[in-house]
PDB file of N, CA and C in Angstrom:
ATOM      1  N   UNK A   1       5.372  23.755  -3.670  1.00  0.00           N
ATOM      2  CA  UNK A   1       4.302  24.742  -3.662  1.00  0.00           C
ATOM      3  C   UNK A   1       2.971  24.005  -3.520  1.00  0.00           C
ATOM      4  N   UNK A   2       2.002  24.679  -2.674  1.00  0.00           N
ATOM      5  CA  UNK A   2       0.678  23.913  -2.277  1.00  0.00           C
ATOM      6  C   UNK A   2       0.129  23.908  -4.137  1.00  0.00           C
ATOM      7  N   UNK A   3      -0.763  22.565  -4.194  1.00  0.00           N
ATOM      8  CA  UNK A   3      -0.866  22.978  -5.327  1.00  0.00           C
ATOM      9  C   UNK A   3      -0.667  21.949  -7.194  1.00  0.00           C
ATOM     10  N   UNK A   4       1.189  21.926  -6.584  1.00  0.00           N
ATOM     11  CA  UNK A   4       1.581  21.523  -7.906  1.00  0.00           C
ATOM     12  C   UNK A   4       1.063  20.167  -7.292  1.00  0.00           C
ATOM     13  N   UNK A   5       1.454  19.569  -9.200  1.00  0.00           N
ATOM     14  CA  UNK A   5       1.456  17.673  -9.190  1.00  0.00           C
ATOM     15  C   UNK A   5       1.739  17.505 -10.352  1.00  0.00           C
ATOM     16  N   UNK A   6       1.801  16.219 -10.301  1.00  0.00           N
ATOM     17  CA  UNK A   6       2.866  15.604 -11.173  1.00  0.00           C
ATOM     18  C   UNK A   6       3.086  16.266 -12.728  1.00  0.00           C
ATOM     19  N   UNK A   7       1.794  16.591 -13.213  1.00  0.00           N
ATOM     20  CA  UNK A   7       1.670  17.301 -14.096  1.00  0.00           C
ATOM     21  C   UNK A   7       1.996  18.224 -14.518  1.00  0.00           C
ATOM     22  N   UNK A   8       2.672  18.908 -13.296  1.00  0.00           N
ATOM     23  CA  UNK A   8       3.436  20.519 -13.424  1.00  0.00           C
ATOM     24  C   UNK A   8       5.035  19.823 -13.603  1.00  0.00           C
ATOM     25  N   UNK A   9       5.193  19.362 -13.522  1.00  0.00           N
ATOM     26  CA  UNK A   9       6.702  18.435 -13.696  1.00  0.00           C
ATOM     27  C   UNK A   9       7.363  18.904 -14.948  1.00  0.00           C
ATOM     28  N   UNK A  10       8.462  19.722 -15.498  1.00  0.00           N
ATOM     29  CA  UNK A  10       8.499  19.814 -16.872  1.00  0.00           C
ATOM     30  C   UNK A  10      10.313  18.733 -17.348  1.00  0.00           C
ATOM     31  N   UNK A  11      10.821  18.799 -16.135  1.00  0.00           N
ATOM     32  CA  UNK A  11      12.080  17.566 -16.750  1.00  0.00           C
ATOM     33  C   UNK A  11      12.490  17.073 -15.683  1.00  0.00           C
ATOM     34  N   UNK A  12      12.993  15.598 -15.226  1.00  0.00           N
ATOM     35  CA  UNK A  12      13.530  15.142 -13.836  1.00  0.00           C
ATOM     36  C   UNK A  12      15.112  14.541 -14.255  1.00  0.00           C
ATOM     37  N   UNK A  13      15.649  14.550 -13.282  1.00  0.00           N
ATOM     38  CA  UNK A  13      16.850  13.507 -13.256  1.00  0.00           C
ATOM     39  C   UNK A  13      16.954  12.888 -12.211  1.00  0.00           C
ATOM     40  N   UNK A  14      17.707  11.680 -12.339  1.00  0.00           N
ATOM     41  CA  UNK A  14      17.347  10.614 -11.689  1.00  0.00           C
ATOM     42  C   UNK A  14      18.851  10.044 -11.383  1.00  0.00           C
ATOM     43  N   UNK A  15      19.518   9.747  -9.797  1.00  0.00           N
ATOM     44  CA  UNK A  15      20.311   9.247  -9.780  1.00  0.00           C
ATOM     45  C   UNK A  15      20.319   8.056  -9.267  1.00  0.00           C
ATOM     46  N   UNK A  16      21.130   6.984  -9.402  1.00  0.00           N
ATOM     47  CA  UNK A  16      20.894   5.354  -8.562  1.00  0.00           C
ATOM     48  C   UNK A  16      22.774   5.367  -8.260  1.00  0.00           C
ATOM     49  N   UNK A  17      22.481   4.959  -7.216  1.00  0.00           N
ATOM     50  CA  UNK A  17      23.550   4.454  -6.613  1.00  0.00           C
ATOM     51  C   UNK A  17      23.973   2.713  -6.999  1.00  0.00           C
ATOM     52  N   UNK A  18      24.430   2.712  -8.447  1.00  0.00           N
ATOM     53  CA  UNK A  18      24.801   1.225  -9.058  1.00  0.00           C
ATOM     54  C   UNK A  18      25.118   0.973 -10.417  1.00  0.00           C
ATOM     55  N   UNK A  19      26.029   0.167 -10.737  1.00  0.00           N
ATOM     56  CA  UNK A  19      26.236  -0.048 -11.848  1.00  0.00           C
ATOM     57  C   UNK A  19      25.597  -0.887 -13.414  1.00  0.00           C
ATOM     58  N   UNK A  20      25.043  -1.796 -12.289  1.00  0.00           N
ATOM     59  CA  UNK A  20      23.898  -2.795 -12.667  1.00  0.00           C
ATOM     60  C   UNK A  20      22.860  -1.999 -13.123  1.00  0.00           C
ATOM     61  N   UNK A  21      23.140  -2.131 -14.222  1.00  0.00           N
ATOM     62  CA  UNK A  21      21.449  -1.928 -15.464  1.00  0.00           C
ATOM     63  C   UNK A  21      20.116  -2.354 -15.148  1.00  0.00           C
ATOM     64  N   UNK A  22      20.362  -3.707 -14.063  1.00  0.00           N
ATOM     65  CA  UNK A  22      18.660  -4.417 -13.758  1.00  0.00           C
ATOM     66  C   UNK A  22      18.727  -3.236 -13.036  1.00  0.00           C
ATOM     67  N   UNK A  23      19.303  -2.576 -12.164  1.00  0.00           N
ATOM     68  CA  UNK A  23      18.906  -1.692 -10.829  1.00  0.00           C
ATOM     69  C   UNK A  23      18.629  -0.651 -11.556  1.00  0.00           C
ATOM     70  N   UNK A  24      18.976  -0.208 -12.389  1.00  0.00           N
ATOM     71  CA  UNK A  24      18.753   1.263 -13.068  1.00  0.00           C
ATOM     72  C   UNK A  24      17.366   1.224 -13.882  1.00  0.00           C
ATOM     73  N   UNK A  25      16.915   0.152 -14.580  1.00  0.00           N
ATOM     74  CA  UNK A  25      15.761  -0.164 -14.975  1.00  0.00           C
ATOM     75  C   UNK A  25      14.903  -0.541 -13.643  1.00  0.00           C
ATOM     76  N   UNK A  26      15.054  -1.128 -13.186  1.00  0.00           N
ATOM     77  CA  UNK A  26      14.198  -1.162 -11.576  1.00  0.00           C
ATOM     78  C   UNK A  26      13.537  -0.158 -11.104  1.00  0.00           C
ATOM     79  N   UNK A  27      14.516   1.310 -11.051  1.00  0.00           N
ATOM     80  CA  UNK A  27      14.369   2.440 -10.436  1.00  0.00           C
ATOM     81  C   UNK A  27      13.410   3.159 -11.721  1.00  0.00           C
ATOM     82  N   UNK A  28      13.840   2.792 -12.525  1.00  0.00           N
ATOM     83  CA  UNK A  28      13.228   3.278 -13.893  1.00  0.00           C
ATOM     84  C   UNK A  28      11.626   3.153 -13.885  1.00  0.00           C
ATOM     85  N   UNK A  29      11.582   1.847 -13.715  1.00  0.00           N
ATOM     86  CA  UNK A  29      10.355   1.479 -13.860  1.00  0.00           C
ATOM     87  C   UNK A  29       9.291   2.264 -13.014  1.00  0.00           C
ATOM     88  N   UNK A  30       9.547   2.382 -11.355  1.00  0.00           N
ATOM     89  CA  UNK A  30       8.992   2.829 -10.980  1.00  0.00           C
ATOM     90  C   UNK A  30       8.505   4.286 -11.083  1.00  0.00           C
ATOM     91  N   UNK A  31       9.262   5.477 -11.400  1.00  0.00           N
ATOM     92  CA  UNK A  31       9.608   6.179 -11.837  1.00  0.00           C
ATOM     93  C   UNK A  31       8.142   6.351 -12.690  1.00  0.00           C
ATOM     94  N   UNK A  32       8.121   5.694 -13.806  1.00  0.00           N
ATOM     95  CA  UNK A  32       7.049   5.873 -14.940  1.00  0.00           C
ATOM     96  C   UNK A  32       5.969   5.297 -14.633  1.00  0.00           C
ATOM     97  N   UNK A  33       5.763   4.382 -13.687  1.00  0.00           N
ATOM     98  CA  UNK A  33       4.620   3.754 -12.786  1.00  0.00           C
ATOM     99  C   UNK A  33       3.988   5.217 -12.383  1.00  0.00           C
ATOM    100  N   UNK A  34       5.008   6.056 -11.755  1.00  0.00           N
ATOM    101  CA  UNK A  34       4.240   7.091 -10.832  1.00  0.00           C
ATOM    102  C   UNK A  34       3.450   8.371 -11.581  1.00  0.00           C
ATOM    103  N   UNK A  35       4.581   8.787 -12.874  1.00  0.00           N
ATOM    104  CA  UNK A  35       4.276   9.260 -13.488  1.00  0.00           C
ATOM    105  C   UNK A  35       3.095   8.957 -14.617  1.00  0.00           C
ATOM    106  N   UNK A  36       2.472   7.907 -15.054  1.00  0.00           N
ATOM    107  CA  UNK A  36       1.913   7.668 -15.886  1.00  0.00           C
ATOM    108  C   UNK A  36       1.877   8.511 -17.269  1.00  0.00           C
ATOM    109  N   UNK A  37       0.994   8.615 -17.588  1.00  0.00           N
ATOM    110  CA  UNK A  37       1.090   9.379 -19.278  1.00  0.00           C
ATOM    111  C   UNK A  37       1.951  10.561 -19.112  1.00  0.00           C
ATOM    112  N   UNK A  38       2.240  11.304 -18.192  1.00  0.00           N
ATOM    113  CA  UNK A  38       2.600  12.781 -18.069  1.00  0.00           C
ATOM    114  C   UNK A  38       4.195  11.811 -18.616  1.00  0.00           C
ATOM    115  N   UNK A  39       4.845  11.884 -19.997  1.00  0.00           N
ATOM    116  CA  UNK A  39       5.939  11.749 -20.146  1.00  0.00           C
ATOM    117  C   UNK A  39       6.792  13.113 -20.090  1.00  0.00           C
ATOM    118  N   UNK A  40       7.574  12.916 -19.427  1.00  0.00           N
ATOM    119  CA  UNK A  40       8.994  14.512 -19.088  1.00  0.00           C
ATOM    120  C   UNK A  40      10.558  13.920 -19.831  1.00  0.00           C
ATOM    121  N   UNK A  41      11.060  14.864 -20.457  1.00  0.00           N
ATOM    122  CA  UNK A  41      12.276  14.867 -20.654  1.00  0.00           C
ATOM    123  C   UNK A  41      13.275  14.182 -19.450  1.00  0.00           C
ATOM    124  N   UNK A  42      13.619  13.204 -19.233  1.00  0.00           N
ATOM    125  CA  UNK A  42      14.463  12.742 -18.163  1.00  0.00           C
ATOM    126  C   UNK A  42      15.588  12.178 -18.257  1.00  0.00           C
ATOM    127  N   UNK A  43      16.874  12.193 -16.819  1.00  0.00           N
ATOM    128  CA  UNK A  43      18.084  11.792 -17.495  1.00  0.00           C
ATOM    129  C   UNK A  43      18.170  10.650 -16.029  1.00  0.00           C
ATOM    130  N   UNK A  44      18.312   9.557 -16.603  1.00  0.00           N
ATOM    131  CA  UNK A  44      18.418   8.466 -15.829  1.00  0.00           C
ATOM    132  C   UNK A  44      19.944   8.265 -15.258  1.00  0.00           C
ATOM    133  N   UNK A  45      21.062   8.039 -14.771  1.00  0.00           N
ATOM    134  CA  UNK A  45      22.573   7.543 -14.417  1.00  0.00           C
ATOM    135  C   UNK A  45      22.459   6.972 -13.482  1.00  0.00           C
ATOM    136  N   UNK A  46      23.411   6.022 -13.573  1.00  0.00           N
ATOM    137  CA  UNK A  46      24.110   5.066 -12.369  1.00  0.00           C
ATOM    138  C   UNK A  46      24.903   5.921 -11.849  1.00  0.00           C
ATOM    139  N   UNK A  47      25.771   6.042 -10.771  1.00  0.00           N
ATOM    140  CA  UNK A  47      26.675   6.778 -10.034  1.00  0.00           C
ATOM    141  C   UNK A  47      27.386   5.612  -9.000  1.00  0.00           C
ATOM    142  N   UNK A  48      28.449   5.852  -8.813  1.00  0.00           N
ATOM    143  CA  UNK A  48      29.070   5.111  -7.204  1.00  0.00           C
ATOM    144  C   UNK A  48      28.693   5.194  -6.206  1.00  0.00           C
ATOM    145  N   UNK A  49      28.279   6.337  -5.909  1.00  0.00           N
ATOM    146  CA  UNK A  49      27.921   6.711  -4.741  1.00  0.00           C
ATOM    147  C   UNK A  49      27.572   8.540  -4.866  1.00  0.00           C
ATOM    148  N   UNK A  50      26.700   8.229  -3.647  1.00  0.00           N
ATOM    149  CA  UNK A  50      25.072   9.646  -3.242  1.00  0.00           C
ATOM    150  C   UNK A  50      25.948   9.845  -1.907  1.00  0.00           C
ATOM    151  N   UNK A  51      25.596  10.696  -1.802  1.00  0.00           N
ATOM    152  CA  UNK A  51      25.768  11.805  -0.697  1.00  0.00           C
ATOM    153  C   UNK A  51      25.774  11.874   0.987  1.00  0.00           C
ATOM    154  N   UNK A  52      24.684  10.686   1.061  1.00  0.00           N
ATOM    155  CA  UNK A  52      24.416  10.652   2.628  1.00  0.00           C
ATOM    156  C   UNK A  52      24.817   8.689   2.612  1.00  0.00           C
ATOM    157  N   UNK A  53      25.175   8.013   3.706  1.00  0.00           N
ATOM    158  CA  UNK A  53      24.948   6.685   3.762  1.00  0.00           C
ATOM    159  C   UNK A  53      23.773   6.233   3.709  1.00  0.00           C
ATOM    160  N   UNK A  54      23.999   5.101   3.089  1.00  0.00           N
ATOM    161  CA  UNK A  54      22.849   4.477   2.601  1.00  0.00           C
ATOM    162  C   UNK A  54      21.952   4.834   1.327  1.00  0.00           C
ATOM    163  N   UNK A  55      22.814   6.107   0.994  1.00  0.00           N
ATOM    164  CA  UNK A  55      21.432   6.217  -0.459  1.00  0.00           C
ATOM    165  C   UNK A  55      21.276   5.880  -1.227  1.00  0.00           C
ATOM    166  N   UNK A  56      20.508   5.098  -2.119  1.00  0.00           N
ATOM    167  CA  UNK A  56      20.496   4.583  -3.362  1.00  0.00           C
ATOM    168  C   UNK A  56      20.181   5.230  -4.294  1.00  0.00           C
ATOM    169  N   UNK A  57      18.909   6.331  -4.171  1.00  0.00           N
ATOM    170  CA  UNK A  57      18.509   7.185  -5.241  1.00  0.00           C
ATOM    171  C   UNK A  57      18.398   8.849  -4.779  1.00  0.00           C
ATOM    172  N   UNK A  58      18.721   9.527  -6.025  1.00  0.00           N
ATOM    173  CA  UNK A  58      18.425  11.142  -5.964  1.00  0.00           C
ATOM    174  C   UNK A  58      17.559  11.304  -7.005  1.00  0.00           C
ATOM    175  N   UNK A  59      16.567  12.099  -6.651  1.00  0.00           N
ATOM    176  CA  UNK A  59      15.465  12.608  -7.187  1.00  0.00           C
ATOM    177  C   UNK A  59      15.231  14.307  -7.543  1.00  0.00           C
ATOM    178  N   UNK A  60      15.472  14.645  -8.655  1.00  0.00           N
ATOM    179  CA  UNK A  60      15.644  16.173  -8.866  1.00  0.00           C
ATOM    180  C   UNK A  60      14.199  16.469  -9.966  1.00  0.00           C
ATOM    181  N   UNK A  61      13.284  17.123  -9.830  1.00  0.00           N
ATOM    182  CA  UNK A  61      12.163  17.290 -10.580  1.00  0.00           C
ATOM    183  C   UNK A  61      12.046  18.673 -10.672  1.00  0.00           C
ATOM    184  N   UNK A  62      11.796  19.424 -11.769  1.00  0.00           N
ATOM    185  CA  UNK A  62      11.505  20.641 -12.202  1.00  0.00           C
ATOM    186  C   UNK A  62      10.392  20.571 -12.901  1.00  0.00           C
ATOM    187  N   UNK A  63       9.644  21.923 -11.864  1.00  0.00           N
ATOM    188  CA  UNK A  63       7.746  21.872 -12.018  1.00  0.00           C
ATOM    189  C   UNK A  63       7.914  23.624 -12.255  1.00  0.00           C
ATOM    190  N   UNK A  64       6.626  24.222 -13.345  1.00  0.00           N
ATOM    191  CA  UNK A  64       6.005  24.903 -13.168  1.00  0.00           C
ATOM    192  C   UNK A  64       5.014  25.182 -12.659  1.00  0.00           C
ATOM    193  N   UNK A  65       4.324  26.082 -12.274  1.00  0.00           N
ATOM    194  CA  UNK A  65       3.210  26.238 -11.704  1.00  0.00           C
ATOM    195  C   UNK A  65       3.004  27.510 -11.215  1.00  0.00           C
ATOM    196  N   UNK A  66       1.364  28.182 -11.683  1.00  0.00           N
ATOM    197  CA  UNK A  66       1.343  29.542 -12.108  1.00  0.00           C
ATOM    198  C   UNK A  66       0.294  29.637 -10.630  1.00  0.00           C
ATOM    199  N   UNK A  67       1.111  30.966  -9.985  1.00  0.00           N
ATOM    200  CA  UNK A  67       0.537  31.795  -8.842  1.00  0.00           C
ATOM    201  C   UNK A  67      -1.556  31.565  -9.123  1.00  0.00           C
ATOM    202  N   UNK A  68      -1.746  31.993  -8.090  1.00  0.00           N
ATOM    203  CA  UNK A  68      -3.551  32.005  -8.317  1.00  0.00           C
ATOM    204  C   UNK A  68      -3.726  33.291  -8.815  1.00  0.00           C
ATOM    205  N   UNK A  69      -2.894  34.123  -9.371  1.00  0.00           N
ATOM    206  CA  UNK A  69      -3.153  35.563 -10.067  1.00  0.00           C
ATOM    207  C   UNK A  69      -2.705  34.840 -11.313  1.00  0.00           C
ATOM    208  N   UNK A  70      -2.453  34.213 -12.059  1.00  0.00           N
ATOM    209  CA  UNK A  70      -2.330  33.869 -13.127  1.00  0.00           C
ATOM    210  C   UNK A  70      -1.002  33.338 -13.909  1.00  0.00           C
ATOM    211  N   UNK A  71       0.236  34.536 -12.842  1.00  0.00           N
ATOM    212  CA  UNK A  71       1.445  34.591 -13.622  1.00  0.00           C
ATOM    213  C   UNK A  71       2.450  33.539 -12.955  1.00  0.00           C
ATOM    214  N   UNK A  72       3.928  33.488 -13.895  1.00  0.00           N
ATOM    215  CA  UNK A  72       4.898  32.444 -13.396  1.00  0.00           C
ATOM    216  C   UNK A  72       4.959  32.635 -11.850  1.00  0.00           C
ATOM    217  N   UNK A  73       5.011  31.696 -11.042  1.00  0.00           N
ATOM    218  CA  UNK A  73       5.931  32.282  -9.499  1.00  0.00           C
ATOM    219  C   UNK A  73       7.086  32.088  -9.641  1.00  0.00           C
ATOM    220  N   UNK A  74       8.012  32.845  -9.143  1.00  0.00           N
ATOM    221  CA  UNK A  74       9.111  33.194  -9.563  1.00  0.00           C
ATOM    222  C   UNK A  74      10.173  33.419  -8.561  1.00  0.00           C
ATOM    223  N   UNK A  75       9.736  32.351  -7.851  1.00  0.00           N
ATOM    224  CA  UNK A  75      10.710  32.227  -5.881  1.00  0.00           C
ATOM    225  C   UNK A  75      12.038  31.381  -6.560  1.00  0.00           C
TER     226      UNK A  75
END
């Protein structure tokens, strides 16, 4: 939605394609780089494997953000 940012963010999950902990903290890190203070409820996992070749990460973020009339949008 035109509009939101990071701040409208209310929980993310986070997938990495790896077993390795440095890689999961890696991905981690950046992650909270982007986000700065805005801390969100988040669920970090390693996985075997994503969906398309080549992917390493999935990115799922859930944002609110209220219409310019005031109320929830609700698409």
């Amino acid at each position: 939605m035109p509009g939101a940012s990071v701040d409208d963010v209310l929980c993310t999950r986070f997938l990495v394609a790896s077993s390795r902990r440095q890689d999961l903290v890696a991905a981690w890190q950046v992650v909270r780089d982007s986000f700065g203070d805005h801390d969100v409820p988040s669920a970090l996992m390693g996985v075997t494997v994503l969906g398309y070749s080549d992917q390493l990460v999935e990115i799922e973020a859930v944002a609110a953000v209220l219409d310019p009339s005031g109320s929830a949008d609700d698409r």
